[in-house]
PDB file of N, CA and C in Angstrom:
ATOM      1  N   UNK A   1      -9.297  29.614 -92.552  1.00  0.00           N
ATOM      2  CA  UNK A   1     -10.228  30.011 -91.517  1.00  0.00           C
ATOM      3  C   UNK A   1     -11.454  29.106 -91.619  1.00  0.00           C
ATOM      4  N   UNK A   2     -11.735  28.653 -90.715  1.00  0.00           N
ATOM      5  CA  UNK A   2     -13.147  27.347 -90.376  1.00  0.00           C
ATOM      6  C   UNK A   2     -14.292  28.398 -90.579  1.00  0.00           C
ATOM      7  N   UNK A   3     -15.591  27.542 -91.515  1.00  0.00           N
ATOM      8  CA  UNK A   3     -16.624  28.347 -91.169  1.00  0.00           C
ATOM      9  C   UNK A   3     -17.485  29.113 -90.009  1.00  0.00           C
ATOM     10  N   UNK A   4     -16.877  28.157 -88.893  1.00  0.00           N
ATOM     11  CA  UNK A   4     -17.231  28.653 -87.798  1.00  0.00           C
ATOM     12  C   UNK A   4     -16.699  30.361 -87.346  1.00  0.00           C
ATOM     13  N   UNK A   5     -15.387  30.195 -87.706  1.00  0.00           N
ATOM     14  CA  UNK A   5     -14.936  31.260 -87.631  1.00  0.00           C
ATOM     15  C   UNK A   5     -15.175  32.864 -88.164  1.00  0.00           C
ATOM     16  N   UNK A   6     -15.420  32.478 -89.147  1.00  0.00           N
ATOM     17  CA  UNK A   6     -15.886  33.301 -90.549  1.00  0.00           C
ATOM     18  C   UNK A   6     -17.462  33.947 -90.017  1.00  0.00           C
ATOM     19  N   UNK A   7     -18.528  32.956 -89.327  1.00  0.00           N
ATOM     20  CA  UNK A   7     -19.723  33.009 -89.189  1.00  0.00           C
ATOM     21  C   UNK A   7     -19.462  34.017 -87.716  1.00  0.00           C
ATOM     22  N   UNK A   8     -18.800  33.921 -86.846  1.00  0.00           N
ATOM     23  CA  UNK A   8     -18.659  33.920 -85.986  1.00  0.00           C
ATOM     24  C   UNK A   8     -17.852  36.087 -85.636  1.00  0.00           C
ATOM     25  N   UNK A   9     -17.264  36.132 -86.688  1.00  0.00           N
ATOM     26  CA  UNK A   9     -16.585  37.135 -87.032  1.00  0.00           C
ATOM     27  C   UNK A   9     -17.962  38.095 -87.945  1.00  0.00           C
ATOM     28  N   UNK A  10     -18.802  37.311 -88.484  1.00  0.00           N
ATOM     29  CA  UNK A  10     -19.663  38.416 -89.567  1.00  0.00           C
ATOM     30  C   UNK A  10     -20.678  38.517 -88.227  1.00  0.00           C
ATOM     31  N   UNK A  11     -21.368  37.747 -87.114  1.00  0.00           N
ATOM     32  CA  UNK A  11     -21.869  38.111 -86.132  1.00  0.00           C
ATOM     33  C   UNK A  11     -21.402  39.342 -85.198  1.00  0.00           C
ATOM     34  N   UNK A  12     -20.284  39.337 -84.534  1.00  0.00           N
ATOM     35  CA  UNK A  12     -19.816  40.000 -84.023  1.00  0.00           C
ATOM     36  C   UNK A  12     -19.519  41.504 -85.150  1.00  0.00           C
ATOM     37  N   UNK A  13     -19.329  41.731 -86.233  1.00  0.00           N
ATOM     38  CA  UNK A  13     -19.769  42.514 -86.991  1.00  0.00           C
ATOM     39  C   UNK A  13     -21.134  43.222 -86.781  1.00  0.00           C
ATOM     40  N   UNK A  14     -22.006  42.503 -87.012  1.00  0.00           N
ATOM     41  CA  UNK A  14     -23.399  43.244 -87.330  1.00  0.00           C
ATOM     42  C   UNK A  14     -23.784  43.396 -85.825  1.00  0.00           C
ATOM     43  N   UNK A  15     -23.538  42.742 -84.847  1.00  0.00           N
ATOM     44  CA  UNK A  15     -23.637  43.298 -83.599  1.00  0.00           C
ATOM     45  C   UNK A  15     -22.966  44.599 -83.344  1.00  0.00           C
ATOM     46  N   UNK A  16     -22.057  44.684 -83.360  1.00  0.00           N
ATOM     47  CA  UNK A  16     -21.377  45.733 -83.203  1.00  0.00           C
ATOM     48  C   UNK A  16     -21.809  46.758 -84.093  1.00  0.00           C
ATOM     49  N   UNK A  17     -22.474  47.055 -85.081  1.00  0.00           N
ATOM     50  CA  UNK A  17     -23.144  48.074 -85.628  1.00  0.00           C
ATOM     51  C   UNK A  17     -24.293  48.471 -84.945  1.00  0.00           C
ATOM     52  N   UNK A  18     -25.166  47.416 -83.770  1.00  0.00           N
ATOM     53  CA  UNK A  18     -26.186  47.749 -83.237  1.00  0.00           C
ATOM     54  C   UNK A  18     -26.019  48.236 -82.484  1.00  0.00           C
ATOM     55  N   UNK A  19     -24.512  48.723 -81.776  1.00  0.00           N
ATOM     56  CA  UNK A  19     -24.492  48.789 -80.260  1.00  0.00           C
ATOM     57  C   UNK A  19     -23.788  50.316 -80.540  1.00  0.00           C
ATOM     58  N   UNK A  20     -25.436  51.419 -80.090  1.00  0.00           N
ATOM     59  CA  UNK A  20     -25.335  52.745 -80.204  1.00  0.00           C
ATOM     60  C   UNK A  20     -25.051  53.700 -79.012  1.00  0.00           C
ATOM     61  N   UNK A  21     -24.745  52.778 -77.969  1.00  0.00           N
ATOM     62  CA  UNK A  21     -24.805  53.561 -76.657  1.00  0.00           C
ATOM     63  C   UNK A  21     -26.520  53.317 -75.826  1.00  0.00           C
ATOM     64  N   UNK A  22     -26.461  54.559 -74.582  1.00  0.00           N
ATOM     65  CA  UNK A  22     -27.528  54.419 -74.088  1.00  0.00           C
ATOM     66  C   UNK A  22     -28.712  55.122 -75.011  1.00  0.00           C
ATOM     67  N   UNK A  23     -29.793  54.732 -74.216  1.00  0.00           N
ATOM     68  CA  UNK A  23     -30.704  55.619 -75.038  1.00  0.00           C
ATOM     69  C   UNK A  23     -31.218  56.826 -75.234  1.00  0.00           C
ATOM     70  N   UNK A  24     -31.793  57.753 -76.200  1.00  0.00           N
ATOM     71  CA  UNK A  24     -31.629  59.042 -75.699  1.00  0.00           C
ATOM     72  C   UNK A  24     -32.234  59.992 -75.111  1.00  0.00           C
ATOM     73  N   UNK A  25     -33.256  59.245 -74.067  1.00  0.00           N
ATOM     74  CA  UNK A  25     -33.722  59.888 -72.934  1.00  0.00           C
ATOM     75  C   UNK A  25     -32.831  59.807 -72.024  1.00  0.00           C
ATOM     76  N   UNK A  26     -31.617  58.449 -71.848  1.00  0.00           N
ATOM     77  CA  UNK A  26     -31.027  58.491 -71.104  1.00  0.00           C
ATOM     78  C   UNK A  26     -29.589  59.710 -70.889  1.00  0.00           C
ATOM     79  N   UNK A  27     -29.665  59.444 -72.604  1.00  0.00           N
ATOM     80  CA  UNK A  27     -28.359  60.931 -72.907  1.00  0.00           C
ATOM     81  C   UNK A  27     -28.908  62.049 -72.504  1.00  0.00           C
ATOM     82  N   UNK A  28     -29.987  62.387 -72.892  1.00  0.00           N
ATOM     83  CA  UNK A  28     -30.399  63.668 -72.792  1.00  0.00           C
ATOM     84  C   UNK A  28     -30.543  64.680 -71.703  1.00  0.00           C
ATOM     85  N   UNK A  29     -30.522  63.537 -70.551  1.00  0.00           N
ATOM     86  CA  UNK A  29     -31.591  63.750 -68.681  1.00  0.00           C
ATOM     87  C   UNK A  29     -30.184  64.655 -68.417  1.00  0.00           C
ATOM     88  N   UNK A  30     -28.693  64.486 -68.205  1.00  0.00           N
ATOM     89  CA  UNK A  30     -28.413  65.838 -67.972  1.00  0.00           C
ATOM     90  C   UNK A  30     -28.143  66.941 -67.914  1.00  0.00           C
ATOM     91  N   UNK A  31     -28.572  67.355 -69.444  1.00  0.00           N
ATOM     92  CA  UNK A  31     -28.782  68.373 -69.828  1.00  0.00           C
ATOM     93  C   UNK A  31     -30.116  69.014 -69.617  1.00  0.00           C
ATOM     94  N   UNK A  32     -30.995  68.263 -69.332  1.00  0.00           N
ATOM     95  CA  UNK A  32     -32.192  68.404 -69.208  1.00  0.00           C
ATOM     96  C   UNK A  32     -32.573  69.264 -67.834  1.00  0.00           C
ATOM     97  N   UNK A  33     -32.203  68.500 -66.826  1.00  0.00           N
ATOM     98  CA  UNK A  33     -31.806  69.036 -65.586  1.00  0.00           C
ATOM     99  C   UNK A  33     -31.072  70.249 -65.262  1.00  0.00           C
ATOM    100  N   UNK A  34     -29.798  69.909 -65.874  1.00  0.00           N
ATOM    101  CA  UNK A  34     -29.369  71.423 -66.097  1.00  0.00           C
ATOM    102  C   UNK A  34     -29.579  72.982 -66.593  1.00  0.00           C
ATOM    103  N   UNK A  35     -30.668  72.775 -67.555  1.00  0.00           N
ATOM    104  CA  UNK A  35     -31.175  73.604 -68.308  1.00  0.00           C
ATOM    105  C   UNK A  35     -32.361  74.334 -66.955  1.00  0.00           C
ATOM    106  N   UNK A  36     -32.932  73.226 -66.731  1.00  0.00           N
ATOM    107  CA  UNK A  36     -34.038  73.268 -65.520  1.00  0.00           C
ATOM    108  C   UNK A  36     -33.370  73.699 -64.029  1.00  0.00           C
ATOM    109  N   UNK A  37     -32.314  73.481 -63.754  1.00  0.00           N
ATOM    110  CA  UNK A  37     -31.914  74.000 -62.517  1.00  0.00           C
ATOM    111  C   UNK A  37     -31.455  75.780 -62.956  1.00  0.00           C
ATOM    112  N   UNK A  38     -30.539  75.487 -63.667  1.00  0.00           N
ATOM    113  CA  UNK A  38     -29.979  77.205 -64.344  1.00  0.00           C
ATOM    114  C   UNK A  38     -31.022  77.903 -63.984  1.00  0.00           C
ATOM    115  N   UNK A  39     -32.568  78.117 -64.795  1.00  0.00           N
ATOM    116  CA  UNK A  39     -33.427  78.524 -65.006  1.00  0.00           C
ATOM    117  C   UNK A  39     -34.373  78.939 -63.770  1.00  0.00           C
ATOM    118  N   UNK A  40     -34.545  77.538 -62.854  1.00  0.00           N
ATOM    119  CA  UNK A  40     -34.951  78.391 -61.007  1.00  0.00           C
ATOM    120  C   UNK A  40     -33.674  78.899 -60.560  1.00  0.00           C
ATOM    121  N   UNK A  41     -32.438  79.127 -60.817  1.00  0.00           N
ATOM    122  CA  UNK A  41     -31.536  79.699 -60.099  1.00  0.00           C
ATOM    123  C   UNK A  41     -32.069  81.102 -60.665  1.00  0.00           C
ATOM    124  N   UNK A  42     -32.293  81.464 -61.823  1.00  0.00           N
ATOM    125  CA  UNK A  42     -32.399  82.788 -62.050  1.00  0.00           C
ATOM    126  C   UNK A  42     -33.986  83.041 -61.214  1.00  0.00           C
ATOM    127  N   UNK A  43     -34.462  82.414 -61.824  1.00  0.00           N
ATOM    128  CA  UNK A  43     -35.903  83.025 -61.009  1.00  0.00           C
ATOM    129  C   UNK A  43     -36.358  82.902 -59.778  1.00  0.00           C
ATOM    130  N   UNK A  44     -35.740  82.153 -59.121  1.00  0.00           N
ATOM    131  CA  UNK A  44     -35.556  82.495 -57.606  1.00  0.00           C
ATOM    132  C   UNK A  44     -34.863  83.495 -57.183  1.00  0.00           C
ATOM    133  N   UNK A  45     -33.538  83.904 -57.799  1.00  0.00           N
ATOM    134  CA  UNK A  45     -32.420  84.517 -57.587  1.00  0.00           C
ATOM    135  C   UNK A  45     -31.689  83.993 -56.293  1.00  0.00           C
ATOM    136  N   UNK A  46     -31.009  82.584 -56.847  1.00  0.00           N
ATOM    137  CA  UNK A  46     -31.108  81.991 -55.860  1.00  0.00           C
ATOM    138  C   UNK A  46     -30.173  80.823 -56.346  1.00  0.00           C
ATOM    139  N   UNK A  47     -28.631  81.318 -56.055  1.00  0.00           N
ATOM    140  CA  UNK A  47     -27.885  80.116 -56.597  1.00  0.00           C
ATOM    141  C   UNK A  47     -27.777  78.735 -56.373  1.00  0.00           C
ATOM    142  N   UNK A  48     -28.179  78.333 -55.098  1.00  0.00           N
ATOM    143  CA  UNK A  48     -28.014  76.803 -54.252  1.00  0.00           C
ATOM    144  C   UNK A  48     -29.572  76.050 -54.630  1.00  0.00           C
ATOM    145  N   UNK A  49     -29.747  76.118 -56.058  1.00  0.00           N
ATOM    146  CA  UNK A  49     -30.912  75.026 -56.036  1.00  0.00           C
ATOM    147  C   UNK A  49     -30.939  73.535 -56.200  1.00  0.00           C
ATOM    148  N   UNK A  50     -32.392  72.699 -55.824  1.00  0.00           N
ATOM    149  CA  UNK A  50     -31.875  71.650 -56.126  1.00  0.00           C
ATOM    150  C   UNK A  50     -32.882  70.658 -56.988  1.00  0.00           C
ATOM    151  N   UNK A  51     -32.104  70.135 -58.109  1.00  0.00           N
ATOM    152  CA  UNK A  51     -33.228  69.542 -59.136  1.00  0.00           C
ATOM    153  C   UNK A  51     -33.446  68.394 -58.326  1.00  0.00           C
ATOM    154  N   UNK A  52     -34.662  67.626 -59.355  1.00  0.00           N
ATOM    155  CA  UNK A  52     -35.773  66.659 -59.059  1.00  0.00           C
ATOM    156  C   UNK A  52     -36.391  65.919 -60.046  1.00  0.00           C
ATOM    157  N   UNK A  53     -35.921  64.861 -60.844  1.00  0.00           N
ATOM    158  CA  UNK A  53     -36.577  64.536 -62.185  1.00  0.00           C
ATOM    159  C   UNK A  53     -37.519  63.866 -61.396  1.00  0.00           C
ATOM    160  N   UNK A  54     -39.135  64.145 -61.847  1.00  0.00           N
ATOM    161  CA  UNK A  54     -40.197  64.006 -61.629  1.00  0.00           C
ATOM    162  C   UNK A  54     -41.079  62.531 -62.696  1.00  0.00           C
ATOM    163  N   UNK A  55     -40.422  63.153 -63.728  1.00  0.00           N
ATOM    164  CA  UNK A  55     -41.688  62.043 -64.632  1.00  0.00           C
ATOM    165  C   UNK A  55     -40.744  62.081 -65.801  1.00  0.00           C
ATOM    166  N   UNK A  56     -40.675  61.126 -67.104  1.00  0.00           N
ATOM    167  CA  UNK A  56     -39.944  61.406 -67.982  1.00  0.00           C
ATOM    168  C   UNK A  56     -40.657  60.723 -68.957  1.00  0.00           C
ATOM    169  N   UNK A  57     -40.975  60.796 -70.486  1.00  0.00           N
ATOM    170  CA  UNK A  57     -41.067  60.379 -71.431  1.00  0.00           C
ATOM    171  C   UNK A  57     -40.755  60.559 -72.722  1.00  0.00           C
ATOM    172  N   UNK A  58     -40.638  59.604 -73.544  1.00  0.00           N
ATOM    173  CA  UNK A  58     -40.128  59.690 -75.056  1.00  0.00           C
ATOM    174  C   UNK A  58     -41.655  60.112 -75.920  1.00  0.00           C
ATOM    175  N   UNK A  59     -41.222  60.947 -76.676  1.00  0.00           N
ATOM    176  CA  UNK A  59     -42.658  61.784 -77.567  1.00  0.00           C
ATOM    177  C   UNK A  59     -42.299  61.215 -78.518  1.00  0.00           C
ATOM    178  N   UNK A  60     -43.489  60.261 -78.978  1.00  0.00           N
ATOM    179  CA  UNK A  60     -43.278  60.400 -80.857  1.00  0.00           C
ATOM    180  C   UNK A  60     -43.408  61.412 -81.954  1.00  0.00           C
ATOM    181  N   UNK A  61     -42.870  61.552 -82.566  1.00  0.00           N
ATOM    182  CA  UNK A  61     -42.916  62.901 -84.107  1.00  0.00           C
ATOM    183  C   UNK A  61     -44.484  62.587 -84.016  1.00  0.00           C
ATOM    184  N   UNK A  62     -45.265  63.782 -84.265  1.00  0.00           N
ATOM    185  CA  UNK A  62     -46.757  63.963 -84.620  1.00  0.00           C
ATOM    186  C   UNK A  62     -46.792  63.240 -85.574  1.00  0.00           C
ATOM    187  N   UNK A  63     -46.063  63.386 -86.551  1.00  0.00           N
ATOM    188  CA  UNK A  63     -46.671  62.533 -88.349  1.00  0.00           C
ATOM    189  C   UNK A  63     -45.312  61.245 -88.238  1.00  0.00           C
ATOM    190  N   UNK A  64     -45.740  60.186 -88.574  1.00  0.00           N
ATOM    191  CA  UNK A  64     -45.089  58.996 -88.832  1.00  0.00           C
ATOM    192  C   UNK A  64     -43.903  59.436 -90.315  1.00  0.00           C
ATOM    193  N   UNK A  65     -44.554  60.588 -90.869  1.00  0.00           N
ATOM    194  CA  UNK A  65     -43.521  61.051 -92.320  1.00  0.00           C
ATOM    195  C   UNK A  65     -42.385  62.223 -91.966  1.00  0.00           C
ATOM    196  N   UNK A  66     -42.912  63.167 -90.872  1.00  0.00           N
ATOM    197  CA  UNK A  66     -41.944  64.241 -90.603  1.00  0.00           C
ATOM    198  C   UNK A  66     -42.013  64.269 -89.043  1.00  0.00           C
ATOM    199  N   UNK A  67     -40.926  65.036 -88.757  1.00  0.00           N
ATOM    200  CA  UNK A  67     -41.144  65.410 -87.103  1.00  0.00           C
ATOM    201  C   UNK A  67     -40.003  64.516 -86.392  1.00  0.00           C
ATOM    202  N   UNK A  68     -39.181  64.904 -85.433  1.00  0.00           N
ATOM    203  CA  UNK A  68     -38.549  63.801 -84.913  1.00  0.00           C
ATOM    204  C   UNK A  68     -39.140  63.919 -83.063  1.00  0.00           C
ATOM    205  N   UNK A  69     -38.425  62.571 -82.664  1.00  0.00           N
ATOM    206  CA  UNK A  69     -38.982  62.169 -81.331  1.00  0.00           C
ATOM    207  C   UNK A  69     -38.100  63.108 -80.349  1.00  0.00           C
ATOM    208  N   UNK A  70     -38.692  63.114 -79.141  1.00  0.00           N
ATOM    209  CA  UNK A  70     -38.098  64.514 -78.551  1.00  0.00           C
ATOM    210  C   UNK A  70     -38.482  63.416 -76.894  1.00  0.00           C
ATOM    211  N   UNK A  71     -37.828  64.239 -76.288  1.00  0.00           N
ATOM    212  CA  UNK A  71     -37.879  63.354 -74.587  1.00  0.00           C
ATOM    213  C   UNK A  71     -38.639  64.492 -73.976  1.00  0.00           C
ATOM    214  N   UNK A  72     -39.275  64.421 -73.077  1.00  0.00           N
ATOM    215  CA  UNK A  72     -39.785  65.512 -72.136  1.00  0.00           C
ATOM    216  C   UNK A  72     -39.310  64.856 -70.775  1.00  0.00           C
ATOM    217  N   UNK A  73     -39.283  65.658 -70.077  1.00  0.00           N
ATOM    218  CA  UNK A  73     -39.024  65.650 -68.243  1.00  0.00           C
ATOM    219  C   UNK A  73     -39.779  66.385 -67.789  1.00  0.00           C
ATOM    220  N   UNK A  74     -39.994  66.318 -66.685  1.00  0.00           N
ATOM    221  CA  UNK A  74     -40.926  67.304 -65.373  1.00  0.00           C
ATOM    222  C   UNK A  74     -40.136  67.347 -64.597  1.00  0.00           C
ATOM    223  N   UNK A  75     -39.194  68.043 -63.771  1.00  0.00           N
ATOM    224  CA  UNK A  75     -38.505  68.020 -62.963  1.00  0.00           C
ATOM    225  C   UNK A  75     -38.963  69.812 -62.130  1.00  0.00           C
ATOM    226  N   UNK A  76     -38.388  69.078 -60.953  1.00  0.00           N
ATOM    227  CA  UNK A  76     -38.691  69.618 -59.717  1.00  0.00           C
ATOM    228  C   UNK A  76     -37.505  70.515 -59.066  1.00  0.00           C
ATOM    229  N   UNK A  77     -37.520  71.409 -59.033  1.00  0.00           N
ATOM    230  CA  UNK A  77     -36.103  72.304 -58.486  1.00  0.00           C
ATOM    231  C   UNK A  77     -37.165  72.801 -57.186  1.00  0.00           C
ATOM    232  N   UNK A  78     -36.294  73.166 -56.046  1.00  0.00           N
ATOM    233  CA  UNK A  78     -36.060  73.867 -54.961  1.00  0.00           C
ATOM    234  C   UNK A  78     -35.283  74.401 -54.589  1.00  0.00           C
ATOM    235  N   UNK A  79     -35.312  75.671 -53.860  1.00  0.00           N
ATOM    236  CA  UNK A  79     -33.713  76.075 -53.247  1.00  0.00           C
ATOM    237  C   UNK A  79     -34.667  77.351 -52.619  1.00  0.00           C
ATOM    238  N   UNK A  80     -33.579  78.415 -51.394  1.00  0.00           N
ATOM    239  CA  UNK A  80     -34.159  79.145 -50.838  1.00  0.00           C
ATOM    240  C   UNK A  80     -35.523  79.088 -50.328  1.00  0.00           C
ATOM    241  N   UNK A  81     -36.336  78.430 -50.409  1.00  0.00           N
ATOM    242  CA  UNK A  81     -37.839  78.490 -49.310  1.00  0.00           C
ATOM    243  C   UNK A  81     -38.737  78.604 -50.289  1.00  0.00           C
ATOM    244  N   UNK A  82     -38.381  78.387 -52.110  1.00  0.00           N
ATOM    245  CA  UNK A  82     -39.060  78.363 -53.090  1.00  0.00           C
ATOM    246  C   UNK A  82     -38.940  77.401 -54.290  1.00  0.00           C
ATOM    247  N   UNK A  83     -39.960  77.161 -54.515  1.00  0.00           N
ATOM    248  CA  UNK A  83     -39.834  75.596 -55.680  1.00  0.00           C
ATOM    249  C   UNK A  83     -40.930  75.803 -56.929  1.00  0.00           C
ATOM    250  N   UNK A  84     -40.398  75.054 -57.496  1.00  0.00           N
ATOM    251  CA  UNK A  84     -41.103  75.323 -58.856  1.00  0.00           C
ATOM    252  C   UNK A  84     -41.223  73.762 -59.992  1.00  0.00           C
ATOM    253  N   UNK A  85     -42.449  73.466 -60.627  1.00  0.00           N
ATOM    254  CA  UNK A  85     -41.856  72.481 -61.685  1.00  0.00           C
ATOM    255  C   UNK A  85     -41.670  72.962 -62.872  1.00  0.00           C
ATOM    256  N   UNK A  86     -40.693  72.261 -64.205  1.00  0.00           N
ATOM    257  CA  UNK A  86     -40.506  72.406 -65.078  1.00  0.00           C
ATOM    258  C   UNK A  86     -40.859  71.771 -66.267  1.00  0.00           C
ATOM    259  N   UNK A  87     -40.970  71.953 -67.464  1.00  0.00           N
ATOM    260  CA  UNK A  87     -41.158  70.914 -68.345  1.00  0.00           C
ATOM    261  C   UNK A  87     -40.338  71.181 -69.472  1.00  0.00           C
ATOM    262  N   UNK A  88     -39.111  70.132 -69.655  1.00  0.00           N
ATOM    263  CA  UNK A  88     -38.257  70.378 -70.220  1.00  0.00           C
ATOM    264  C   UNK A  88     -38.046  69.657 -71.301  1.00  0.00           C
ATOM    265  N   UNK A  89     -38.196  69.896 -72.573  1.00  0.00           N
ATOM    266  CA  UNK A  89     -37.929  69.319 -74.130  1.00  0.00           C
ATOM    267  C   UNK A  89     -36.874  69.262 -74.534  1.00  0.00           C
ATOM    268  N   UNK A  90     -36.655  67.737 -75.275  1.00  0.00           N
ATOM    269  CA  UNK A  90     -34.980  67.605 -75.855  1.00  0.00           C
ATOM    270  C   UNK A  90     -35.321  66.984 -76.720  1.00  0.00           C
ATOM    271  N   UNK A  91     -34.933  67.910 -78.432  1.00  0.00           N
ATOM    272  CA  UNK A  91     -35.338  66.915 -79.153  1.00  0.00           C
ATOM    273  C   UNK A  91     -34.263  66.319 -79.434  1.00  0.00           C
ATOM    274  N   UNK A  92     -34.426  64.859 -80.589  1.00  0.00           N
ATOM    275  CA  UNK A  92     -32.962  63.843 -80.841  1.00  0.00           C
ATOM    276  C   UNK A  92     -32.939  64.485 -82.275  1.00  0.00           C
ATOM    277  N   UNK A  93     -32.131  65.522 -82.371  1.00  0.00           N
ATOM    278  CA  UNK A  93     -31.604  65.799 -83.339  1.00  0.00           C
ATOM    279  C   UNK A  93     -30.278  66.667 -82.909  1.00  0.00           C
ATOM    280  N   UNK A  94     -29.265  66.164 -83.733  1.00  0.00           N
ATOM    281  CA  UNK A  94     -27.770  66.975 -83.751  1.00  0.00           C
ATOM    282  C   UNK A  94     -28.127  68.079 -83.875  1.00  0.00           C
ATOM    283  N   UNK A  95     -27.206  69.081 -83.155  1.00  0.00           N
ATOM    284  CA  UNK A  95     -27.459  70.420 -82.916  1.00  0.00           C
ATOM    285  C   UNK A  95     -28.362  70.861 -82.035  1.00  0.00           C
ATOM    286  N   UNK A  96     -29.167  70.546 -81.895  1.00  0.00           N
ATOM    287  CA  UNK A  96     -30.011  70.938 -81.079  1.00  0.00           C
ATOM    288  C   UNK A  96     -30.088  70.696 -79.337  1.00  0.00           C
ATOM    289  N   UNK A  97     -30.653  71.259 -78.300  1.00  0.00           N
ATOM    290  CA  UNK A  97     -30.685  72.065 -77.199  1.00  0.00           C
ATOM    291  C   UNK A  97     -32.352  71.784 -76.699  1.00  0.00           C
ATOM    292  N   UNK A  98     -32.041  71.507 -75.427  1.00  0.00           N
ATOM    293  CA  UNK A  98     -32.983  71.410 -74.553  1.00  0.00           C
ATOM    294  C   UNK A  98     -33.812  72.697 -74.060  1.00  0.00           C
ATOM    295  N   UNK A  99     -35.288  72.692 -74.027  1.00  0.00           N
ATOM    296  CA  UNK A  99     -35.595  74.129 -73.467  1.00  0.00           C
ATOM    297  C   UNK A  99     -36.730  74.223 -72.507  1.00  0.00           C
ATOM    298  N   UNK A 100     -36.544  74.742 -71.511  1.00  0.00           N
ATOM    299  CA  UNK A 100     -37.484  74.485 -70.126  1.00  0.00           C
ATOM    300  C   UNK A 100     -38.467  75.723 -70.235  1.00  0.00           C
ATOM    301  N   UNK A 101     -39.735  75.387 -69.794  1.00  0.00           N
ATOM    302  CA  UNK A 101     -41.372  75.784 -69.879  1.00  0.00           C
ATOM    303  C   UNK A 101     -41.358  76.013 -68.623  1.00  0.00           C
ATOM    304  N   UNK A 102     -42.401  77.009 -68.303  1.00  0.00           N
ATOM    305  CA  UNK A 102     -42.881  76.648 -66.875  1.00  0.00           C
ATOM    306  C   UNK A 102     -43.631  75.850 -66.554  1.00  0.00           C
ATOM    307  N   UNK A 103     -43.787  74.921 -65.034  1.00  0.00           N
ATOM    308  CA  UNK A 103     -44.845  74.251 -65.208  1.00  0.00           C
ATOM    309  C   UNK A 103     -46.119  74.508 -65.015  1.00  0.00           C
ATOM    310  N   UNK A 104     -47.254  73.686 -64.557  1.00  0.00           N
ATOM    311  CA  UNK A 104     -48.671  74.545 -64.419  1.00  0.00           C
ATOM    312  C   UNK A 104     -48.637  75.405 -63.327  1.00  0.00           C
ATOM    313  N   UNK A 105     -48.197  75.394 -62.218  1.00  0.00           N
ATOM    314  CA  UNK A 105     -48.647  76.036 -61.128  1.00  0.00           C
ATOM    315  C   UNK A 105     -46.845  77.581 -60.549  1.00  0.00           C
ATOM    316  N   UNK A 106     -46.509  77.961 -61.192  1.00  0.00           N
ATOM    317  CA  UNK A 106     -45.532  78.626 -61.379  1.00  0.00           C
ATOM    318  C   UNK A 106     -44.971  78.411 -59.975  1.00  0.00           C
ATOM    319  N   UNK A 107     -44.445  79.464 -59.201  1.00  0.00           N
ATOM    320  CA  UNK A 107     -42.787  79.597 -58.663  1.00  0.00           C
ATOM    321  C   UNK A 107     -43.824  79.167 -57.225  1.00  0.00           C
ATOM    322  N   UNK A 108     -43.491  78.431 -56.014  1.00  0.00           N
ATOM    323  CA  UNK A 108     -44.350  78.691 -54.966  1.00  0.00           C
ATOM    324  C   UNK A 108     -43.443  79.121 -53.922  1.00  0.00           C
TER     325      UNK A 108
END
């Protein structure tokens, strides 16, 4: 096997260890949504709603030593003649579950 080859094979190696998928605001958004639509379906009482991702960002852990990074969304549901925003947390840790807040101005 030519060094080229050899060099060429340990590249494609360590690349391929980097390549983790999308990122995980991107994993996270539809569950995120979902959690957030479920949630005006009940409180509207009102099965035909319709989400709205509004704003999205990645949170850093408070302390650089503990804490992990978590995504937030704002998303926007409507349905029946009533709307509401949400603010919905996902942190990046296995096991764990997204959970929707109300937003500032509740159900209108």
């Amino acid at each position: 096997m030519s060094r080229f080859a050899a060099a060429a094979i340990v590249a494609l190696a360590v690349l391929g260890g980097c390549a983790s998928g999308p990122p995980f605001i991107d994993q996270a958004q539809p569950e995120a949504i979902a959690i957030a639509q479920h949630r005006a379906a009940f409180e509207f009482n009102c099965p035909n709603t319709t989400p709205q991702v509004l704003s999205r960002q990645t949170l850093q852990p408070v302390s650089f030593r503990f804490g992990i990074e978590r995504a937030e969304y704002t998303i926007g549901v409507s349905g029946c003649g009533k709307r509401a925003t949400y603010v919905v947390i996902c942190p990046d840790q296995p096991g764990s579950t997204c959970f929707a807040a109300a937003g500032r101005d509740g159900i209108l």
